[in-house]
Protein backbone atom coordinates (compact mmCIF):
# COMPACT_ATOMS: atom_id res chain seq x y z
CA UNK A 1 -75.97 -46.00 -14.09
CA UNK A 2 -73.56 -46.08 -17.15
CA UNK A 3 -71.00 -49.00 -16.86
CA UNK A 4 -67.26 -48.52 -16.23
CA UNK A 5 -64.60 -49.17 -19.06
CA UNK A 6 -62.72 -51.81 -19.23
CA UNK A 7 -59.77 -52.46 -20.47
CA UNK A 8 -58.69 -48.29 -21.48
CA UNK A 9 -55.64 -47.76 -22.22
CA UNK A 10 -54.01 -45.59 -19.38
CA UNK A 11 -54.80 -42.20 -20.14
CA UNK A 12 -55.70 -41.52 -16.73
CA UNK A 13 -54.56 -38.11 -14.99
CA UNK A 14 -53.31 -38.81 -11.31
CA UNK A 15 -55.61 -38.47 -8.93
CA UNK A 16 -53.44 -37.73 -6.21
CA UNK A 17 -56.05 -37.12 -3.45
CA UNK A 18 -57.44 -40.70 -3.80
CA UNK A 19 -54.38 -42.75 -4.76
CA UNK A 20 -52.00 -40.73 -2.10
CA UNK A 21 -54.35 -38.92 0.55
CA UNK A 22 -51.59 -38.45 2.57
CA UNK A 23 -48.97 -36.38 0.27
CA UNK A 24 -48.28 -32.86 0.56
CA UNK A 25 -49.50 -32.30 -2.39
CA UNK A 26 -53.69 -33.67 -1.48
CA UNK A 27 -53.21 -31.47 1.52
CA UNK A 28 -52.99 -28.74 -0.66
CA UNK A 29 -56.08 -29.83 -2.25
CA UNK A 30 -57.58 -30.11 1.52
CA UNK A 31 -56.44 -26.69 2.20
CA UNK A 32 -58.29 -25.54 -0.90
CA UNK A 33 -61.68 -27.57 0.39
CA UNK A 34 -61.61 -25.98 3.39
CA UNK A 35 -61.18 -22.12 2.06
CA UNK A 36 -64.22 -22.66 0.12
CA UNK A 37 -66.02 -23.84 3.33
CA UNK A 38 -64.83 -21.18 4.72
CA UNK A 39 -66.32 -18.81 1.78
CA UNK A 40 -69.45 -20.14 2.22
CA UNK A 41 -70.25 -19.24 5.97
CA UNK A 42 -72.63 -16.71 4.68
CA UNK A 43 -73.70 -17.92 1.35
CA UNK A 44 -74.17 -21.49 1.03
CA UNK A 45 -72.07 -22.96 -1.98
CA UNK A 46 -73.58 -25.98 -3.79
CA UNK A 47 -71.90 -25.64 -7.43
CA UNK A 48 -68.39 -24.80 -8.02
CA UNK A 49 -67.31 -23.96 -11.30
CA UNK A 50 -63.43 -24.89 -11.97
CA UNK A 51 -61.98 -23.06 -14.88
CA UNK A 52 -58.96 -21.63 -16.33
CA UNK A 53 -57.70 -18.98 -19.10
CA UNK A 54 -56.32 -21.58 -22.03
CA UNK A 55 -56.09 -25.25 -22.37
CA UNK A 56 -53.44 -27.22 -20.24
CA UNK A 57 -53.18 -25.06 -17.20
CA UNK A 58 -54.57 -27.59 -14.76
CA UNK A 59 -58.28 -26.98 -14.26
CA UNK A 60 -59.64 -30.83 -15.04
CA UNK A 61 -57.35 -32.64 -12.55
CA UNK A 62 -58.02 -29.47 -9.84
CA UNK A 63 -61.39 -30.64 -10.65
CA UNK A 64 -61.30 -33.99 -10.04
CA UNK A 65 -59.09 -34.00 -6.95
CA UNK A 66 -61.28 -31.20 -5.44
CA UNK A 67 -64.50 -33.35 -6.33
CA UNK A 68 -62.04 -36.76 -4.31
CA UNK A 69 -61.12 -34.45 -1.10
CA UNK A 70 -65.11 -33.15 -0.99
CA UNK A 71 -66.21 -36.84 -0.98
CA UNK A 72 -63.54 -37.86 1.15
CA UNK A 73 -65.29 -35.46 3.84
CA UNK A 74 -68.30 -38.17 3.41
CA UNK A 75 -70.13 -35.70 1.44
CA UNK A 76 -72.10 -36.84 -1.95
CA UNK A 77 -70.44 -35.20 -4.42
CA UNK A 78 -71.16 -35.01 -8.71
CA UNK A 79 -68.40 -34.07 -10.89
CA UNK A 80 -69.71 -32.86 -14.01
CA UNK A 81 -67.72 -32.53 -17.34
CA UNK A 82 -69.22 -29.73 -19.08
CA UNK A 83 -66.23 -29.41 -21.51
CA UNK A 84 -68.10 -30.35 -24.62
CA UNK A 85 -65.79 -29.43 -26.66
CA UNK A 86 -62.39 -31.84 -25.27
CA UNK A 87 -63.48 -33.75 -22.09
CA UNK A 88 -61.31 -35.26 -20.22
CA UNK A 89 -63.08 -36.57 -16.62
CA UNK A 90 -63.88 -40.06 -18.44
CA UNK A 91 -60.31 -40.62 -18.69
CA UNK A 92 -59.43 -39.60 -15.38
CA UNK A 93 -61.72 -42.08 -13.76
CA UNK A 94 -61.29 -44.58 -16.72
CA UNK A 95 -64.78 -44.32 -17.57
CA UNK A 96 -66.88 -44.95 -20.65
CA UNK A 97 -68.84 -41.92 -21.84
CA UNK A 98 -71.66 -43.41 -24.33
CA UNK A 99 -73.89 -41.11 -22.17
CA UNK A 100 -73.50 -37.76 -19.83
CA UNK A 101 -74.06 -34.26 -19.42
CA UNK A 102 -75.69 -33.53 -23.51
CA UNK A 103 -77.40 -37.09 -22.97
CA UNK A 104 -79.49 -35.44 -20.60
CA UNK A 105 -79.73 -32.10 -21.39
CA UNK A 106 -80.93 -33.24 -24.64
CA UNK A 107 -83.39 -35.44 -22.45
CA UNK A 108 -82.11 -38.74 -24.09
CA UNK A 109 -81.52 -40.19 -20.90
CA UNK A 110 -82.39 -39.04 -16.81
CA UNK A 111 -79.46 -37.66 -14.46
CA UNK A 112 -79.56 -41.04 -12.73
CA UNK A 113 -79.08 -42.66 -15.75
CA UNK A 114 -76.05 -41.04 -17.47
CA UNK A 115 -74.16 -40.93 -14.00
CA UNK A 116 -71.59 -43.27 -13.50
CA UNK A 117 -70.39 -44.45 -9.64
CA UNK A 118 -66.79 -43.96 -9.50
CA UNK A 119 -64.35 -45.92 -7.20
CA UNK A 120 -64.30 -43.48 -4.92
CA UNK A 121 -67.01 -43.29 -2.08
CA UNK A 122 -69.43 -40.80 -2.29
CA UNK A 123 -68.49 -39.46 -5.38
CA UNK A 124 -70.41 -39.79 -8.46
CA UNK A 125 -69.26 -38.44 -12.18
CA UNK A 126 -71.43 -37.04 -15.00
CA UNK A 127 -69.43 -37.28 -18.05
CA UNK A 128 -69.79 -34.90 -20.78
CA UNK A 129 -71.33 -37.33 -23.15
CA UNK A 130 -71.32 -37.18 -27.06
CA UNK A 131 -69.75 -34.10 -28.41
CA UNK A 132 -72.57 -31.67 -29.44
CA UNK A 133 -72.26 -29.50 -32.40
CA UNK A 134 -73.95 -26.66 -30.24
CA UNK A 135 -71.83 -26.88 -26.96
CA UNK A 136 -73.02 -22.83 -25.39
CA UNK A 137 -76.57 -23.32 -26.85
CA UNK A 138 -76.84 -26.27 -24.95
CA UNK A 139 -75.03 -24.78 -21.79
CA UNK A 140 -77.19 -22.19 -21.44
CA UNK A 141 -80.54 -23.79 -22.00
CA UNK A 142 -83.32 -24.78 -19.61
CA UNK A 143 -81.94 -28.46 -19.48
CA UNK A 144 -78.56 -27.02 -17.69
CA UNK A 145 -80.58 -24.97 -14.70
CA UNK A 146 -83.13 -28.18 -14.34
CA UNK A 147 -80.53 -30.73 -14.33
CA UNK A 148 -78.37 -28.40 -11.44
CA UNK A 149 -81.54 -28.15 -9.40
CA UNK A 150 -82.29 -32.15 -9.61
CA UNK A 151 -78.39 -32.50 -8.49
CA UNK A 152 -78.63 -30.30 -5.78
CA UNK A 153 -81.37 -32.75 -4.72
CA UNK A 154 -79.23 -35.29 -4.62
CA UNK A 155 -75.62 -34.39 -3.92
CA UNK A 156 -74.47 -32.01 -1.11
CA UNK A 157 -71.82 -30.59 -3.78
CA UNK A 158 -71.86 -30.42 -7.58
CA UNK A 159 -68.21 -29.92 -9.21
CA UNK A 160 -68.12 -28.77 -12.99
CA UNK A 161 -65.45 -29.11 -14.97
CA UNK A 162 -65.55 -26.33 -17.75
CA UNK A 163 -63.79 -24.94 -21.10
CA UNK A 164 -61.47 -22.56 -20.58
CA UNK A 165 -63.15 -18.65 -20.23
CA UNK A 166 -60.62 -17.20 -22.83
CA UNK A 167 -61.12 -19.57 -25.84
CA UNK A 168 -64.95 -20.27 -26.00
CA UNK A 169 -68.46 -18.47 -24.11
CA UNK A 170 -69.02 -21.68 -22.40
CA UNK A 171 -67.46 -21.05 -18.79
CA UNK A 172 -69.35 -17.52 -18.93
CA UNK A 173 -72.66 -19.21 -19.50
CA UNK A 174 -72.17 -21.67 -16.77
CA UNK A 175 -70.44 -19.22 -14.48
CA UNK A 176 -73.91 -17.87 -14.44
CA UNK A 177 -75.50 -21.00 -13.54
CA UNK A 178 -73.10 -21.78 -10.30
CA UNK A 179 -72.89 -20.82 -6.85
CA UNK A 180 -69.46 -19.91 -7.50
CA UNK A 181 -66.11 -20.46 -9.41
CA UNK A 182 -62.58 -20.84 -9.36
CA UNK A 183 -59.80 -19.98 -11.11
CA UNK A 184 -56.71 -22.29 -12.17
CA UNK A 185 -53.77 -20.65 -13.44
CA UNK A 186 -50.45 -22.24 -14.42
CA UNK A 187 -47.33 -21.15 -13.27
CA UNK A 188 -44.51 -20.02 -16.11
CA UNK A 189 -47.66 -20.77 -18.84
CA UNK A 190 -50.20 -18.19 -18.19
CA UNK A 191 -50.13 -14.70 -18.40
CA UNK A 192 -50.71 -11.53 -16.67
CA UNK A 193 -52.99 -10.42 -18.97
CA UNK A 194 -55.06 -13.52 -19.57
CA UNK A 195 -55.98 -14.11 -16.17
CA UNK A 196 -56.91 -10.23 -15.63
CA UNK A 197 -59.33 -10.70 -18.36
CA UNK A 198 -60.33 -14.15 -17.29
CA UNK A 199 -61.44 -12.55 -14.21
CA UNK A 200 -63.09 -10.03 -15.85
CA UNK A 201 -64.91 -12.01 -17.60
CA UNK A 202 -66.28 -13.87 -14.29
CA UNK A 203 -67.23 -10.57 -12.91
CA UNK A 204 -68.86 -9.61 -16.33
CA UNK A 205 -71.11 -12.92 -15.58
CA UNK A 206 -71.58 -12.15 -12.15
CA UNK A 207 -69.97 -15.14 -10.99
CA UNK A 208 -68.57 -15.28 -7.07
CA UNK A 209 -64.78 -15.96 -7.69
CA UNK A 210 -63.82 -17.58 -5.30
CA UNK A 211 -59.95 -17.21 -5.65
CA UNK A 212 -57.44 -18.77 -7.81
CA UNK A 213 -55.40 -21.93 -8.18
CA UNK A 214 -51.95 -21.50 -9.27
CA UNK A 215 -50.71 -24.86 -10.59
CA UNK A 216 -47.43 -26.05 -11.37
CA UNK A 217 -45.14 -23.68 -9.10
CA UNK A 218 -42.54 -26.51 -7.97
CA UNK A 219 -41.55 -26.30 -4.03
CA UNK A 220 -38.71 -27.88 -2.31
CA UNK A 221 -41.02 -29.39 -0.08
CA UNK A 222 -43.25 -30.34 -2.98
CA UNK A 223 -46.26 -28.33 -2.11
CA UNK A 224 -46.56 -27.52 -5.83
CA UNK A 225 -50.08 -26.50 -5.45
CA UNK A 226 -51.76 -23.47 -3.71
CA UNK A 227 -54.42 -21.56 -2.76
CA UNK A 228 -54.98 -17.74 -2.21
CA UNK A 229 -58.26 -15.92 -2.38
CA UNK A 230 -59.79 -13.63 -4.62
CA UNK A 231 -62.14 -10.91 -4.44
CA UNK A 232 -64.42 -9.64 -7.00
């Protein structure tokens, strides 16, 4: 198991769902849990693919907070990090990220290996390890699908954390690879038009979209997160 940092400086995104489980806002994040339970009545759903249109809309800390609610349920849950290109899950659980995700797609280390044990029960994290210069090459090789069906062995759910669709062909490749994905938008910040085509471009992959996040939409009551579904 990698070792945890110590000593980071606090770049840490709020994880909500473990620090407050009882604020409006993780019961959002419940809600969300239990629509994609609900999606999978027919189709059993092991990988979920969280994504977005453009950087800074939301989809990392959706992520992790839908990765904390999962493993709150007791389920054993891996959050992946497959944003090779600007990670961010090691800093949201404050953890070092020597090895991860290319570490063991480029077979320099085993999936138990790179994985770190967070603080929260039953989840586990699989950073994205060292920045490749090959990010959709490595996405989309043989590695990716063995490494998916050795978690599924292990974990009830696998969470992956991915690039946004618009910028780079990553989240297309891995949308491929997943049971289905999700959609974060950001409220005020993204556009009509961008998240049209970032469906799109889930359909093009034949990804199950599950429905779409919208992030940022302040409430009185502070339910500033929500959920409504999406068809293909």
């Amino acid at each position: 198991m990698a070792p945890r940092a110590k000593g980071m400086k606090q770049k840490q995104r709020t994880l909500i769902t473990a620090l407050n489980p009882k604020s409006p806002i993780s019961e959002q994040y419940r809600t969300i849990r239990t629509n994609i339970q609900f999606s999978s009545v027919d189709h059993e759903i092991r990988s979920i693919m969280i994504t977005s249109t453009g950087p800074g809309e939301g989809k990392s800390t959706t992520a992790a907070n839908l990765a904390v609610v999962f493993a709150q349920q007791g389920k054993q849950v891996l959050l992946i990090d497959a944003d090779l290109r600007k990670p961010t899950v090691h800093y949201t659980f404050r953890l070092q990220n020597i090895h991860g995700l290319t570490s063991v797609l480029l077979r320099n280390a085993t999936l138990q290996e790179a994985v770190s044990v967070s603080e929260v029960d039953h989840l586990d994290v699989l950073t994205s390890g060292p920045i490749p210069p090959n990010p959709a090459e490595l996405l989309s090789s043989r590695s990716m699908v063995e490494l998916l069906k050795e978690a599924y062995d292990q974990y009830d759910i696998v969470i992956i954390d991915s690039p946004p669709l618009l910028a780079v062909a990553d989240a297309q490749i891995l949308a491929n690879q997943v049971d289905a994905s999700i959609m974060v938008v950001a409220s005020g910040k993204t556009e009509r038009e961008a998240a049209l085509k970032g469906k799109e471009s889930l359909i093009a992959a034949q990804s199950k979209l599950l429905g779409v996040v919208l992030n940022g939409k302040p409430q009185k009551d502070s339910h500033y997160y929500y959920y409504y579904g999406g068809k293909n």
